[in-house]
Protein backbone atom coordinates (compact mmCIF):
# COMPACT_ATOMS: atom_id res chain seq x y z
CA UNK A 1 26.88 -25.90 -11.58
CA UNK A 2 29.71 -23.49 -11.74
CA UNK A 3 30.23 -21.04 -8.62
CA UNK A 4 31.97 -18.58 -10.97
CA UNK A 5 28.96 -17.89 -13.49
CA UNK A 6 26.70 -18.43 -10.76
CA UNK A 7 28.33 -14.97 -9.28
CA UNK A 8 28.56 -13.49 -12.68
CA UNK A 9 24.68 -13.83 -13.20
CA UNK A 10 23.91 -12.40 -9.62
CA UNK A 11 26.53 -9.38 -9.56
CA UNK A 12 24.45 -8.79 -13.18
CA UNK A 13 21.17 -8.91 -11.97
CA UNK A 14 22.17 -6.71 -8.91
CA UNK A 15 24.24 -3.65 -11.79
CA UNK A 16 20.57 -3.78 -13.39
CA UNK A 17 18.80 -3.63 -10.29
CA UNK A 18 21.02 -0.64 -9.10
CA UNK A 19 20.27 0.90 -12.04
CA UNK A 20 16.17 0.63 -11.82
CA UNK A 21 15.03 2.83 -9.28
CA UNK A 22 11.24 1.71 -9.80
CA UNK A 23 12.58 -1.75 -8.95
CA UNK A 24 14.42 -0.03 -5.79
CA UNK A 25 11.84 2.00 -4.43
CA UNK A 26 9.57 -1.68 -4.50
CA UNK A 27 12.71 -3.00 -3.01
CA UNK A 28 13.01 -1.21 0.37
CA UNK A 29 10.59 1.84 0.52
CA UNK A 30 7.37 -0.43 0.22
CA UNK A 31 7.37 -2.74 2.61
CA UNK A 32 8.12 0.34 5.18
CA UNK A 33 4.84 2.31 4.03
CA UNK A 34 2.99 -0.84 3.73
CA UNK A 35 3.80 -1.86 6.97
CA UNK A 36 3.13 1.79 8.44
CA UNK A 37 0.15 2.30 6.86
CA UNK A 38 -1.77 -1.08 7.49
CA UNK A 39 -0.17 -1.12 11.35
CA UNK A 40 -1.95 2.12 12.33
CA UNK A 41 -4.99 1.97 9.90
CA UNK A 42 -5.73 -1.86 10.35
CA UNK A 43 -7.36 -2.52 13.92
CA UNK A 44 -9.58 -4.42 15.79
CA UNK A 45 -10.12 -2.62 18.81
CA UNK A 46 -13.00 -1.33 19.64
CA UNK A 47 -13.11 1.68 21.77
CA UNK A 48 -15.45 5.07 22.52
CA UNK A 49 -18.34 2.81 22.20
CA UNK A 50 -21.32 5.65 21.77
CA UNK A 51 -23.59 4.27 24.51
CA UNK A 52 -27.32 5.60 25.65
CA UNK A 53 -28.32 5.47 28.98
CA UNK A 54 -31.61 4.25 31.00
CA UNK A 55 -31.55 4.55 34.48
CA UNK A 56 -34.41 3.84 36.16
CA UNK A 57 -33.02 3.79 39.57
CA UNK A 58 -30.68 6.96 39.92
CA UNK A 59 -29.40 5.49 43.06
CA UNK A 60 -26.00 5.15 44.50
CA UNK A 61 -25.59 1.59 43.32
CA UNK A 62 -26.94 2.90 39.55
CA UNK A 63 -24.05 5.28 39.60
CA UNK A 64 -21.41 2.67 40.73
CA UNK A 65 -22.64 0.65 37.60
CA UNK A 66 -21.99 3.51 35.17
CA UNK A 67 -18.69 5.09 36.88
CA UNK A 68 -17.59 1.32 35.77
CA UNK A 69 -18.72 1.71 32.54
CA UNK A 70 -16.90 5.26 32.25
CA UNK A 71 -13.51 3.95 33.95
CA UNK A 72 -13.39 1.48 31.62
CA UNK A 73 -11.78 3.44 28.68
CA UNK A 74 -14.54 1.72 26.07
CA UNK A 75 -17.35 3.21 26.57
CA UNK A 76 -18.90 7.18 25.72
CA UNK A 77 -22.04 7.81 27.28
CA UNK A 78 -23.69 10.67 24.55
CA UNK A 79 -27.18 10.49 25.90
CA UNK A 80 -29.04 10.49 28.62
CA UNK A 81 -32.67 8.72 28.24
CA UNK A 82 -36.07 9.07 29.79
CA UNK A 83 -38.03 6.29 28.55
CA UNK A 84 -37.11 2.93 26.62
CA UNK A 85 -39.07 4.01 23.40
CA UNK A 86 -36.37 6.59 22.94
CA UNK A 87 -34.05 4.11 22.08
CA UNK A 88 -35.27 2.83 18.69
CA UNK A 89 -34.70 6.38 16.90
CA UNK A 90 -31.48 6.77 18.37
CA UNK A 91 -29.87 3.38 16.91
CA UNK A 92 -32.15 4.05 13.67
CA UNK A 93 -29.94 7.31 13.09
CA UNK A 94 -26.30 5.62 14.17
CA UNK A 95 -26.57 7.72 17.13
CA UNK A 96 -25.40 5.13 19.38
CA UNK A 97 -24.11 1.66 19.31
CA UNK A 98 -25.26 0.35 22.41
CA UNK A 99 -27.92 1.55 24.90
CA UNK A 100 -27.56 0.39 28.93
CA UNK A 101 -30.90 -0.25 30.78
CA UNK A 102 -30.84 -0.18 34.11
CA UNK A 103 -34.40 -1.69 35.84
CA UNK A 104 -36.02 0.57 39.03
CA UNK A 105 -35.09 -0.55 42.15
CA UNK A 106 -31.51 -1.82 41.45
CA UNK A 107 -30.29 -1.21 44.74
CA UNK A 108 -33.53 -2.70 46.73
CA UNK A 109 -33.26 -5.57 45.18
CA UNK A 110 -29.53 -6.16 45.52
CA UNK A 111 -30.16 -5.15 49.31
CA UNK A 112 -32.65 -7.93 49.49
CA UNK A 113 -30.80 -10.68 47.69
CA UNK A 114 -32.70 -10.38 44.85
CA UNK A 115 -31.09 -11.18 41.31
CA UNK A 116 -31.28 -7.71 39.02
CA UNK A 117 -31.15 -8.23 34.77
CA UNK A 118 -29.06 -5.38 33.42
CA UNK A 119 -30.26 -4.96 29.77
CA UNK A 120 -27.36 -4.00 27.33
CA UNK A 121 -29.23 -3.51 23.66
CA UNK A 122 -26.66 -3.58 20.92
CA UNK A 123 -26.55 -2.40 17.32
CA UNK A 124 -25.88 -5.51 15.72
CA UNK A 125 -26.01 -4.26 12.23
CA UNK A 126 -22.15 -4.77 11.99
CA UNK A 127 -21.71 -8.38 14.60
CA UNK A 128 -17.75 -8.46 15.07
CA UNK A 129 -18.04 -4.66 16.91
CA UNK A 130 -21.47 -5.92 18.40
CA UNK A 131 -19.84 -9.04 19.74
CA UNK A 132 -16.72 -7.57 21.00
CA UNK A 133 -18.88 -4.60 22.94
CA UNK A 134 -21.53 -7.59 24.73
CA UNK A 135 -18.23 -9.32 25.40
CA UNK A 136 -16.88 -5.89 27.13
CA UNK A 137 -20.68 -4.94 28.74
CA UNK A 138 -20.32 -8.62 30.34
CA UNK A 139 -16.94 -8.64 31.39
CA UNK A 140 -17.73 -4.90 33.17
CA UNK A 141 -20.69 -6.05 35.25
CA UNK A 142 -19.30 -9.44 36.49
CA UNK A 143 -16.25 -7.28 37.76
CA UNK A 144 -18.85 -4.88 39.44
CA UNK A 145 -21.00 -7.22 41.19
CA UNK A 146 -17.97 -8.74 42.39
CA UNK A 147 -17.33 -5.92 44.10
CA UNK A 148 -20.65 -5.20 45.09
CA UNK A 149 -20.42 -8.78 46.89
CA UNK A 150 -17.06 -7.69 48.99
CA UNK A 151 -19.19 -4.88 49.84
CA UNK A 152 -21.56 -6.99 51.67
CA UNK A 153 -24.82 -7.43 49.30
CA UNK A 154 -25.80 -11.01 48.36
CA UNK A 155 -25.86 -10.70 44.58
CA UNK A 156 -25.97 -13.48 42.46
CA UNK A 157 -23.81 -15.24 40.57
CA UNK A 158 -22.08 -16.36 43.54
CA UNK A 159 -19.35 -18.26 41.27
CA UNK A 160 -16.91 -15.45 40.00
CA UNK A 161 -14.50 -16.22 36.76
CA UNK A 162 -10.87 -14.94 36.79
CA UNK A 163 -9.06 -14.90 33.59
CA UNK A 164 -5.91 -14.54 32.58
CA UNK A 165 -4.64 -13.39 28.92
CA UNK A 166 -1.37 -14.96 27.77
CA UNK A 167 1.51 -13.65 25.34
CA UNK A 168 -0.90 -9.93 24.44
CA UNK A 169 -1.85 -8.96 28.10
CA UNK A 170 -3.00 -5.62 27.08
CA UNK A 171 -5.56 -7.53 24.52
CA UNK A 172 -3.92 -5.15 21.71
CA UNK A 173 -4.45 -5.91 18.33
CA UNK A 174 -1.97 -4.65 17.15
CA UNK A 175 0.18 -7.06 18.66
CA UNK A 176 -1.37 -9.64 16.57
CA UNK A 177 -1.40 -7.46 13.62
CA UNK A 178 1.90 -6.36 12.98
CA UNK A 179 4.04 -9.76 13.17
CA UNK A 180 1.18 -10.90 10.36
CA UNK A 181 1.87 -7.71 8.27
CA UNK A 182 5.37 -8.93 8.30
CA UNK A 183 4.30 -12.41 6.39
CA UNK A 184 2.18 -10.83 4.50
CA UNK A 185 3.97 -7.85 2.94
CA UNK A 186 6.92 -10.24 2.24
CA UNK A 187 5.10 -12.50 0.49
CA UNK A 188 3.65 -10.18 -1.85
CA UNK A 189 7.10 -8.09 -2.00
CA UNK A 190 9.36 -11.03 -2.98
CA UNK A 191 6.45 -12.01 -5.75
CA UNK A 192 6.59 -8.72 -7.58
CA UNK A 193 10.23 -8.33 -7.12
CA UNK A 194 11.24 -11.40 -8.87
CA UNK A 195 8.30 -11.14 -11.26
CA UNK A 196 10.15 -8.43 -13.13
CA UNK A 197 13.53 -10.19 -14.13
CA UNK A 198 13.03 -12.43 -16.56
CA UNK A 199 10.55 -10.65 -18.57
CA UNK A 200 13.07 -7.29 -17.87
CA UNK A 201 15.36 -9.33 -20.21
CA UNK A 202 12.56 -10.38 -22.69
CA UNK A 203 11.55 -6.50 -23.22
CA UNK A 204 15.18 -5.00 -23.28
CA UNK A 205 16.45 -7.45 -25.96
CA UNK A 206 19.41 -9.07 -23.99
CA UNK A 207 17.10 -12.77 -23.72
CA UNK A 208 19.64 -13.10 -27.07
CA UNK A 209 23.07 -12.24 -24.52
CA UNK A 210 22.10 -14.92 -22.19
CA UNK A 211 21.19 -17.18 -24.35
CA UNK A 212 24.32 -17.09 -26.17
CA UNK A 213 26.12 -17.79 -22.88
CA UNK A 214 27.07 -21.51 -21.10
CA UNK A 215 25.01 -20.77 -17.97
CA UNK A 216 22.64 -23.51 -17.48
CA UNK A 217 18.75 -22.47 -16.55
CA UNK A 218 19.49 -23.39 -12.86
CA UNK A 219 22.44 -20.74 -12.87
CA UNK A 220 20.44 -18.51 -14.24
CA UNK A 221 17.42 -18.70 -11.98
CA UNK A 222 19.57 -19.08 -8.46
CA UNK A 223 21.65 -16.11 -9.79
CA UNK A 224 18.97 -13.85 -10.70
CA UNK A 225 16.97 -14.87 -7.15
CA UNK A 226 20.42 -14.24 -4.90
CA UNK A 227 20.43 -10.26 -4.76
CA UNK A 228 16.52 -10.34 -4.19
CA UNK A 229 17.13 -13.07 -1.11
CA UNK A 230 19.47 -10.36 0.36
CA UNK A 231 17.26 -7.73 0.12
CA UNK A 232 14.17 -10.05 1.20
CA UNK A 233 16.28 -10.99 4.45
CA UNK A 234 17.25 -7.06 4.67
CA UNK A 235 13.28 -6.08 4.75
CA UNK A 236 12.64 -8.97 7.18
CA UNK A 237 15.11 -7.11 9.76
CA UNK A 238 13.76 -3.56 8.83
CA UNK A 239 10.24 -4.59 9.40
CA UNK A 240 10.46 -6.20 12.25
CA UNK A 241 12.33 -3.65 13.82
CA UNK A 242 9.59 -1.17 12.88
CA UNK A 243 7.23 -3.26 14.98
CA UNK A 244 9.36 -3.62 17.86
CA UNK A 245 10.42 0.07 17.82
CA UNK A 246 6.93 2.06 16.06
CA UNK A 247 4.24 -0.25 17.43
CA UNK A 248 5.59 -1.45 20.55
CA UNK A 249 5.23 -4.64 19.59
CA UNK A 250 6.90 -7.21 21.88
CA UNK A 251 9.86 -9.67 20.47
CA UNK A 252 10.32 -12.67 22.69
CA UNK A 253 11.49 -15.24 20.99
CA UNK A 254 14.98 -15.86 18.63
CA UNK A 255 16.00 -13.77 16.01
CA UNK A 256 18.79 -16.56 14.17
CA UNK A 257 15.47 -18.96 14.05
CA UNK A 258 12.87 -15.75 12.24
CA UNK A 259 16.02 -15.17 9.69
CA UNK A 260 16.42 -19.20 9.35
CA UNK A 261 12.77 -19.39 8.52
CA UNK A 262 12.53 -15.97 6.59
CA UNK A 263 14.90 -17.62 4.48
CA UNK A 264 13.25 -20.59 2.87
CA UNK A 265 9.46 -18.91 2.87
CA UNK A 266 11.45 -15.80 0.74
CA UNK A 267 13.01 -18.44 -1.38
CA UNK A 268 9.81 -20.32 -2.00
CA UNK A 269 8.23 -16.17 -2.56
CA UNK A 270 11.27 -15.22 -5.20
CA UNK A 271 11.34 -18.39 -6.99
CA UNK A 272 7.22 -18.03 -7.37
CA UNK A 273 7.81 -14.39 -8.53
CA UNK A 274 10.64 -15.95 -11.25
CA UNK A 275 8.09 -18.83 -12.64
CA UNK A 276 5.64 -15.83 -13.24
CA UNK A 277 8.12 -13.59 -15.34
CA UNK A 278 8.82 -16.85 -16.94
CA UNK A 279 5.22 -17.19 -17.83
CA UNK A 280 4.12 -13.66 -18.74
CA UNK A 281 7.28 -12.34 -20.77
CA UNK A 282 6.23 -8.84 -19.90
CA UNK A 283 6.67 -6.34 -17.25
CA UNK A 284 2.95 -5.45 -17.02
CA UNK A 285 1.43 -8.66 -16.79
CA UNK A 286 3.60 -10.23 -14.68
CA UNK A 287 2.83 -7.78 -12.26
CA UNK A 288 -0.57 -8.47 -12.61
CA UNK A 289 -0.45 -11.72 -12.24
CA UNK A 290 1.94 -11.89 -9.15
CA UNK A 291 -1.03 -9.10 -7.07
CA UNK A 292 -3.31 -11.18 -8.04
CA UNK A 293 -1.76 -14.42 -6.81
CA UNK A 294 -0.39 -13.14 -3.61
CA UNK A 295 -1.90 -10.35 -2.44
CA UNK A 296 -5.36 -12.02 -2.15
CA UNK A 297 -4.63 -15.31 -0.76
CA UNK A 298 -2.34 -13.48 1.70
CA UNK A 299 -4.97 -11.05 3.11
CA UNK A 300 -8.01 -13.13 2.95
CA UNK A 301 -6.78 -17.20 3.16
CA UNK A 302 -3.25 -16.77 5.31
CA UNK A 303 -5.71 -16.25 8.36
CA UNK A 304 -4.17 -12.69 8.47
CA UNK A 305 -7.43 -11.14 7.98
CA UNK A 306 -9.65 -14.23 9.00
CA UNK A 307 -9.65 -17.38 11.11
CA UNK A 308 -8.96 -20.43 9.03
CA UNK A 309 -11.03 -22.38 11.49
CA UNK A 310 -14.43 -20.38 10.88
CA UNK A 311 -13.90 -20.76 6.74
CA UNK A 312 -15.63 -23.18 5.00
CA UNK A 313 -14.09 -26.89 4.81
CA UNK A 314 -13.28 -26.28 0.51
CA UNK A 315 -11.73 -22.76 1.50
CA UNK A 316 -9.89 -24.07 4.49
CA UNK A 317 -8.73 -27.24 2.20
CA UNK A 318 -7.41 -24.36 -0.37
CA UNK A 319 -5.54 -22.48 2.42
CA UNK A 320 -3.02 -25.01 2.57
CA UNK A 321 -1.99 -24.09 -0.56
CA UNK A 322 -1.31 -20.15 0.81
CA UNK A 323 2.17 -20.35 1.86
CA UNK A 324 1.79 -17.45 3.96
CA UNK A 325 -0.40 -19.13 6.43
CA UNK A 326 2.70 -20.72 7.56
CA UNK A 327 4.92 -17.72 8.03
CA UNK A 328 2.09 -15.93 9.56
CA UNK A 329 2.09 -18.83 12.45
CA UNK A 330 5.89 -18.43 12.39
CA UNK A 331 6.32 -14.68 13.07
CA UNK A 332 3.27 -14.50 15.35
CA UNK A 333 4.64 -17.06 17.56
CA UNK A 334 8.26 -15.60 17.56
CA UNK A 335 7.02 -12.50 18.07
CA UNK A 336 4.37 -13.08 20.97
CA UNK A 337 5.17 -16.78 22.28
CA UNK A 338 8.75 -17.09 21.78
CA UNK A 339 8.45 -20.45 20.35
CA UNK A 340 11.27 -22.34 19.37
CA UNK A 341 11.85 -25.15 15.95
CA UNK A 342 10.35 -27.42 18.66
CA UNK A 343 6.49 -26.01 17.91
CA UNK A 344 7.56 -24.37 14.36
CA UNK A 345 8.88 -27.72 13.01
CA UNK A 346 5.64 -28.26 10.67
CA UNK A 347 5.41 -25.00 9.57
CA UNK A 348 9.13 -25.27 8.68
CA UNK A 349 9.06 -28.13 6.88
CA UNK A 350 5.84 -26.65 4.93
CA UNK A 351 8.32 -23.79 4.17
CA UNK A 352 11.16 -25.85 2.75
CA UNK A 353 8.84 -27.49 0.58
CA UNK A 354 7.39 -24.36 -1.10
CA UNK A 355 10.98 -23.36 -1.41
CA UNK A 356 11.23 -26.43 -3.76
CA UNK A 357 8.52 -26.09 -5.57
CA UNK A 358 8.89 -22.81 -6.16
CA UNK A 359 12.36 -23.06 -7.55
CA UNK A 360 11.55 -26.48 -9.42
CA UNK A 361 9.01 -24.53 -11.33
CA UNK A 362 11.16 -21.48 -12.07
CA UNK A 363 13.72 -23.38 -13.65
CA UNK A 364 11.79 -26.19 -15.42
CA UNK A 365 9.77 -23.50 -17.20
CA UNK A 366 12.57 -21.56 -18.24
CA UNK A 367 14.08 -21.88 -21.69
CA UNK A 368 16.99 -19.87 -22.97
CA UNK A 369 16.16 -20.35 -26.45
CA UNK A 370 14.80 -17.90 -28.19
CA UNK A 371 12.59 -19.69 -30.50
């Protein structure tokens, strides 16, 4: 393989690049409003929690109960409630998503020792919000009668739990979803990219230039991949700085080893997006084909959107296939854990082997004749 025409075919690929500004604007403006746009529209927080309220005791302890609620930052009490029958119409019309019940003679009974039930009825017509709201209603009343304890009533459970939240203190998720949106949009912008160059050549009529040339199919394919790689590596940087600087989102662990790794899953990306403009011939369709074959699996199989662990065993078996699931563990644990090669080693070695097989296929299905 000759250095020379090796340069020759990449300094080509990057005058026709230069000159596409459809290919440019994909290039670097993309990834930045992708990025933007899914990091503040994409959340799982759940917050201003429309909440109903019952109280049947309207004492001093009752009002402790619900300044906790209020301090909390989750929850919006809307109404106020007389009876518990009122609560069916309210969830019927989306009024509210949870109602709090709170039983006559709270404070008696937590005087006397006495355990109290604190009802918390949830709309559980969409679960992840209704699970995440029980999880905050529990959380908010074992900190309370804590407190009530130090305060000198015998309420029960007398075993308290203290937790502790490592790498996203805050319990943002954003944290978690920005570093993803980084594997994700990279995975489907080096696809599309490097979908477009061989069937650019098809369509314009200079398949006949090359071929008429002594490159050899692996010159071809490595030089036609090279400017991409740079600009891959450059939207790496300008992403990630976007979450560090726009979201907030913390960066603890070593840049050299997130360009290292960036490096062999964008290979494995470019030289997928190359055996699809190999296959397709056209502009059009391999577009279409590289959405469909990245896009998807990214989102839905990387564990981006979903936990892998919760899928079904054939869909988790087919996730192994999604090379994004292992980027996704490698800028999440950068990112958040600081992690070193040490933990990332499989995920690595996963990476370099879809950076193989990704070129492999790229070059053995390439042909320069034109028959």
């Amino acid at each position: 393989m000759s250095s020379t025409r090796l340069l020759a075919i990449a300094r080509k690929e990057t005058i026709q690049l230069r000159r596409d500004t459809r290919s440019l604007i994909l290039a670097f403006l993309l990834p930045v409003l992708l990025l933007v746009l899914f990091g503040y529209a994409i959340s799982w927080d759940v917050r201003n929690i429309r909440t109903a309220v019952l109280d049947g005791d309207r004492s001093a302890r009752s009002r402790e109960l619900l300044d906790a609620f209020r301090a909390s930052g989750y929850f919006t009490f809307v109404e106020g409630l007389e009876r518990p029958a009122q609560i069916g119409s309210l969830f019927d019309r989306g009024t509210v998503q949870m109602a709090l019940v709170i039983p006559p003679g709270l404070a008696a009974d937590l005087a006397a020792g006495r355990p109290v039930a604190i009802q918390a009825i949830v709309d559980g017509s969409d679960a992840n919000t209704a699970t995440i709201v029980l999880a905050y209603s529990e959380a908010i009343v074992r900190t309370w009668s804590s407190r009530v304890q130090l305060q000198g009533a015998t309420v029960q459970p007398p075993i308290t739990v203290e937790s502790r939240v490592w790498y996203n203190e805050e319990l943002r998720s954003r944290n978690m979803i920005v570093p993803g949106l980084v594997a994700v949009i990279m995975m489907i912008i080096a696809a599309l990219l490097t979908s477009l160059t061989i069937a650019r050549e098809w369509e314009r009529g200079t398949m006949e230039q090359l071929a008429a040339t002594p490159v050899s199919r692996t010159e071809v394919i490595l030089g036609k991949l090279l400017p991409y790689l740079a600009i891959g590596l450059a939207d790496v940087v300008v992403c990630s700085l976007l979450g560090v600087f726009l979201f907030d989102v913390p960066f603890r662990g070593s840049a050299a080893l997130l360009m290292v790794l960036s490096f062999f899953f964008l290979v494995g990306a470019l030289g997928l997006g190359i055996f699809i403009s190999v296959v397709a011939k056209s502009q059009v369709l391999a577009t279409q084909i590289a959405m469909v074959a990245t896009f998807l699996p990214a989102f839905l199989l990387s564990g981006f959107m979903f936990a892998i662990e919760v899928m079904p065993p054939a869909l988790r078996a087919v996730t192994w296939l999604i090379p994004a699931r292992y980027f996704l563990v490698v800028t999440r644990g950068i990112f958040l854990k600081g992690i070193g090669i040490e933990e990332l080693f499989v995920q690595g070695l996963l990476m370099v082997v879809f950076a193989m097989a990704g070129l492999s296929l790229a070059v053995l299905r390439f042909r320069k004749e034109l028959g």
